[in-house]
C-alpha atoms as a PDB file:
ATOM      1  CA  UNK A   1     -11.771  81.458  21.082  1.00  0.00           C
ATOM      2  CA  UNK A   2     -11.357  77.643  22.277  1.00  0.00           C
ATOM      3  CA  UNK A   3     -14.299  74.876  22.344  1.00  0.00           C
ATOM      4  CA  UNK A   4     -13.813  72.395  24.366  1.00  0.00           C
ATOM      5  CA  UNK A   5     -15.803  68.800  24.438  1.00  0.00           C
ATOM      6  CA  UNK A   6     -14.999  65.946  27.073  1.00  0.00           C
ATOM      7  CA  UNK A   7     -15.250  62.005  26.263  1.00  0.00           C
ATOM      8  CA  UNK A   8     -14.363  59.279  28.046  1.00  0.00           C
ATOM      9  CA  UNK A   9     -16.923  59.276  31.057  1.00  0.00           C
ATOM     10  CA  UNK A  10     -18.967  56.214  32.196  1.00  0.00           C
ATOM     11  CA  UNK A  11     -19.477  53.488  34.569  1.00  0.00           C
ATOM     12  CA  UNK A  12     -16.980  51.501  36.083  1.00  0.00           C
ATOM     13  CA  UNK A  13     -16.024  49.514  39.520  1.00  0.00           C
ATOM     14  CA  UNK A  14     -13.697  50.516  42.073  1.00  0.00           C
ATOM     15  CA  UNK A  15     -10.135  49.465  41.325  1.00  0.00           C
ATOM     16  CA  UNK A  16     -10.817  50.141  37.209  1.00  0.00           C
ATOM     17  CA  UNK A  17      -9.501  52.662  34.991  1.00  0.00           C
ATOM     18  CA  UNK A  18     -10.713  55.710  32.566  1.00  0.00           C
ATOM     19  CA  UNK A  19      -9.506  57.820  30.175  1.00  0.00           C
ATOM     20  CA  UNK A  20     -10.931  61.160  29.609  1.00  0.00           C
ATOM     21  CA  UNK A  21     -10.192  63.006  26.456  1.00  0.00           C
ATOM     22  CA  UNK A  22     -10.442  66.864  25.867  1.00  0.00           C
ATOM     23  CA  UNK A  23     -10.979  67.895  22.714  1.00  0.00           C
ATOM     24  CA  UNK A  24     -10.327  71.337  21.833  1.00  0.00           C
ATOM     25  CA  UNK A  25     -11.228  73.308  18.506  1.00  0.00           C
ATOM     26  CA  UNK A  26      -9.646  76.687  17.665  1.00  0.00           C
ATOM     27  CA  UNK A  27      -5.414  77.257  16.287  1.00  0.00           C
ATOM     28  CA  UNK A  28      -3.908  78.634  19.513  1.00  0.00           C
ATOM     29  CA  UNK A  29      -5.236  75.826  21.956  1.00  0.00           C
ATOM     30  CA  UNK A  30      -1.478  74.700  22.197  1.00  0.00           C
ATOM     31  CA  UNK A  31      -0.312  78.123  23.880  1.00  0.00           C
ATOM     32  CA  UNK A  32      -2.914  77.564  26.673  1.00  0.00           C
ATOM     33  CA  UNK A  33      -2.624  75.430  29.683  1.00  0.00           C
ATOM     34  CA  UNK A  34      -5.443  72.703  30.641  1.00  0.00           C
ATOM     35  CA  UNK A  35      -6.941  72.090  34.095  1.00  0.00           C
ATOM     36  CA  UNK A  36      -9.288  69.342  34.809  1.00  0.00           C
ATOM     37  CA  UNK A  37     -11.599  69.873  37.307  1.00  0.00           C
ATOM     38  CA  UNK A  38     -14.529  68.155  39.227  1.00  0.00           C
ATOM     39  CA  UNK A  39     -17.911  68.460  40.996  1.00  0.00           C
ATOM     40  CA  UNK A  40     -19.790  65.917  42.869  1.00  0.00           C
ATOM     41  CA  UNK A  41     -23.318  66.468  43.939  1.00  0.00           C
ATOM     42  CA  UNK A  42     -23.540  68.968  46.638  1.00  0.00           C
ATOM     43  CA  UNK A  43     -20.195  69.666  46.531  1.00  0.00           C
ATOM     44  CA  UNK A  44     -17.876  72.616  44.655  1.00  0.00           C
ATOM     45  CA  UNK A  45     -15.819  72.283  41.885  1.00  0.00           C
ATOM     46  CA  UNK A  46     -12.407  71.333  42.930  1.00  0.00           C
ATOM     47  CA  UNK A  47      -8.870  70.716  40.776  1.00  0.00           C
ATOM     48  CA  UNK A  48      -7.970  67.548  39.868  1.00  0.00           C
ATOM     49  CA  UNK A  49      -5.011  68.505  37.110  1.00  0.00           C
ATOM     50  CA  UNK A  50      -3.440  70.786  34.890  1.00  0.00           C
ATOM     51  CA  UNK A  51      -0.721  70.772  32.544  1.00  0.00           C
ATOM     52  CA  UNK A  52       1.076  73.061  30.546  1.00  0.00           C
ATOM     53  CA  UNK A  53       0.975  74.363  27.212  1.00  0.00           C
ATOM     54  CA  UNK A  54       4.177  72.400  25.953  1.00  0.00           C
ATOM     55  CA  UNK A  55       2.995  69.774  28.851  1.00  0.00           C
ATOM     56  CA  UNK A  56       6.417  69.977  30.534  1.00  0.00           C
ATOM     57  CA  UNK A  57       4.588  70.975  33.831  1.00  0.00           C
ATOM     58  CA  UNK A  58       1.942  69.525  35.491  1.00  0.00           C
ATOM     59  CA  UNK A  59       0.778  69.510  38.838  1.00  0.00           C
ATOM     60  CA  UNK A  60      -2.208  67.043  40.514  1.00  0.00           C
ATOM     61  CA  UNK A  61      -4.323  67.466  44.107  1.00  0.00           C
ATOM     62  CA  UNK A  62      -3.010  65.102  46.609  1.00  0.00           C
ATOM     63  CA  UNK A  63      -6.600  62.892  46.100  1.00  0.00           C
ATOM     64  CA  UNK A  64      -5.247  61.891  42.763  1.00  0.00           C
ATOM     65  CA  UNK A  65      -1.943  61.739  43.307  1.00  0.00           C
ATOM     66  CA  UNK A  66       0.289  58.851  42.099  1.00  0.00           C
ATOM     67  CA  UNK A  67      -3.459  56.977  39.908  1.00  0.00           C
ATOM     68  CA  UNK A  68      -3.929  60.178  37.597  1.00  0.00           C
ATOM     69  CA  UNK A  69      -2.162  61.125  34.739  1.00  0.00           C
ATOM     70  CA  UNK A  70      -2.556  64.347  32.413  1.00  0.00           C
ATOM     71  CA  UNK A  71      -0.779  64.504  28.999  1.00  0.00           C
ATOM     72  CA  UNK A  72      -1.727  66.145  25.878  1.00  0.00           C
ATOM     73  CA  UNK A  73      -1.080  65.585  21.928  1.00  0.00           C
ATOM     74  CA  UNK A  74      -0.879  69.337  20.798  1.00  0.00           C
ATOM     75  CA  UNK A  75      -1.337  67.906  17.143  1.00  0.00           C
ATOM     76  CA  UNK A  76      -4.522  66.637  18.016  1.00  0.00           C
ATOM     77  CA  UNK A  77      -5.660  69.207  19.919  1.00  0.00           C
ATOM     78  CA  UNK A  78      -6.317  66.683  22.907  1.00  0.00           C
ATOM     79  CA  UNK A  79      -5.757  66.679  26.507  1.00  0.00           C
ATOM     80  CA  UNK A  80      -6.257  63.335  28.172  1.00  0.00           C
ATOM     81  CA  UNK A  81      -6.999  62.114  31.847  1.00  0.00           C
ATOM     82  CA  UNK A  82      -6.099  58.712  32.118  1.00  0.00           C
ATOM     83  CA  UNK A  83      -7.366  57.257  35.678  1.00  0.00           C
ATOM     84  CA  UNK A  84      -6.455  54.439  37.629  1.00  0.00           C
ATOM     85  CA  UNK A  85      -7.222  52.732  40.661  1.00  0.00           C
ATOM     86  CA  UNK A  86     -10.310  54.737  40.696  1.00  0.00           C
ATOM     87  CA  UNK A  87     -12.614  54.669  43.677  1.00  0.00           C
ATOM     88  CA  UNK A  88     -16.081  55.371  44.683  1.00  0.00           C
ATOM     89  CA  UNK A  89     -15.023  59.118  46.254  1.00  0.00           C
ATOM     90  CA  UNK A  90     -13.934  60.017  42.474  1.00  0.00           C
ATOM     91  CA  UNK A  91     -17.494  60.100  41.024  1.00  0.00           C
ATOM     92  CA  UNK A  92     -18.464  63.276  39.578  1.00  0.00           C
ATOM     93  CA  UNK A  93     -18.544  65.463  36.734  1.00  0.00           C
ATOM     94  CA  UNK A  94     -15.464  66.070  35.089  1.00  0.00           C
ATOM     95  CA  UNK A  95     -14.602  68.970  33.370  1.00  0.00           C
ATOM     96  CA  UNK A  96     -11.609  70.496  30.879  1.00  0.00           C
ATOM     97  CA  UNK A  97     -10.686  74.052  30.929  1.00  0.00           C
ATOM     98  CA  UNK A  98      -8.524  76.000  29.702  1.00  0.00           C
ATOM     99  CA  UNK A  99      -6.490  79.099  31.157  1.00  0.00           C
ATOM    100  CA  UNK A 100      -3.784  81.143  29.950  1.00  0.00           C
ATOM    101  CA  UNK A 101      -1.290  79.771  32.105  1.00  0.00           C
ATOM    102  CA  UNK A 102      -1.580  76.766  34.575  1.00  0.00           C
ATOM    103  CA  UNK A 103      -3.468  76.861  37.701  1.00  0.00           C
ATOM    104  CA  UNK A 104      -5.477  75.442  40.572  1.00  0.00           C
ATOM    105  CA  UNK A 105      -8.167  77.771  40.996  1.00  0.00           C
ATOM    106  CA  UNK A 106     -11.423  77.380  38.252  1.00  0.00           C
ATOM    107  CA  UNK A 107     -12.017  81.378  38.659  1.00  0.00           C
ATOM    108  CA  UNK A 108      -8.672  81.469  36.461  1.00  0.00           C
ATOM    109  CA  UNK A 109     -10.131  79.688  33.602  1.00  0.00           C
ATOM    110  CA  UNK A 110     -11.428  81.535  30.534  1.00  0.00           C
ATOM    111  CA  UNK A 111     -12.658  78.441  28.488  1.00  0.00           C
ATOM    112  CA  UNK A 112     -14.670  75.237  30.018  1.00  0.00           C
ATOM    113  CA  UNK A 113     -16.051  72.264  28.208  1.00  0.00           C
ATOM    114  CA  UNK A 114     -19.848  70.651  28.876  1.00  0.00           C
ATOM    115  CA  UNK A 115     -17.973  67.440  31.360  1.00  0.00           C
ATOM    116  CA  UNK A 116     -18.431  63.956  31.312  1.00  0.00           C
ATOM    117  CA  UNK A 117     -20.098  62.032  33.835  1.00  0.00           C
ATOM    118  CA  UNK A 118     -17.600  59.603  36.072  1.00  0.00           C
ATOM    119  CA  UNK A 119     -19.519  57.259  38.209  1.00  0.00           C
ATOM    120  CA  UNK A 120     -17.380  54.643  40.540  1.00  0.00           C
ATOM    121  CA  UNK A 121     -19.451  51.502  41.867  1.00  0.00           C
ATOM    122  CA  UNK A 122     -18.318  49.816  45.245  1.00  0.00           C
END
């Protein structure tokens, strides 16, 4: 069993940064890959990021491409989202997961957290 709990969401103008955290309870979160995800109002949840287990793969959607990172500290059971150059399109509810083994599609997740509110300003 894994419980997970985002951080890191608030309020900030286009061009700033964020960095979400994923905090994970539960000894064998470091043999399972993390996915963040996304919803905006009215819209489904779509991928954002995942990363490995070991975090030696990772993989992004093209929207994030090249201003999102994903790492994670397996001794502190964390997976973090740093975001730059956000803009007003990434506002939404962000949400951790976690999956056996890495992938794109949320149906392939067996663990999610509560998410954490990102709001972009123009």
């Amino acid at each position: 069993q894994v419980q997970l709990v985002e951080s890191g969401g608030g309020l900030v103008q286009a061009g700033g940064s964020l960095r979400l955290s994923c905090a994970a309870s539960g000894r064998t979160f470091s043999s399972y890959a993390v996915g963040w995800f996304r919803q905006a109002p009215g819209k489904e949840r779509e991928f954002v990021a995942v990363i490995s287990w070991s975090g030696g793969f990772t993989s992004y959607a093209d929207s994030v491409k090249g201003r999102f990172t994903i790492s994670r500290d397996n001794a502190k059971n964390t997976v973090y989202l740093q975001m730059n150059s956000l803009k007003p399109e990434d506002t939404a509810i962000y949400y951790c997961a976690a999956a056996s083994r890495s992938s794109l599609y949320p149906r392939e997740y067996d663990y999610w957290g509560q998410g954490t509110q990102v709001t972009v300003s123009s």
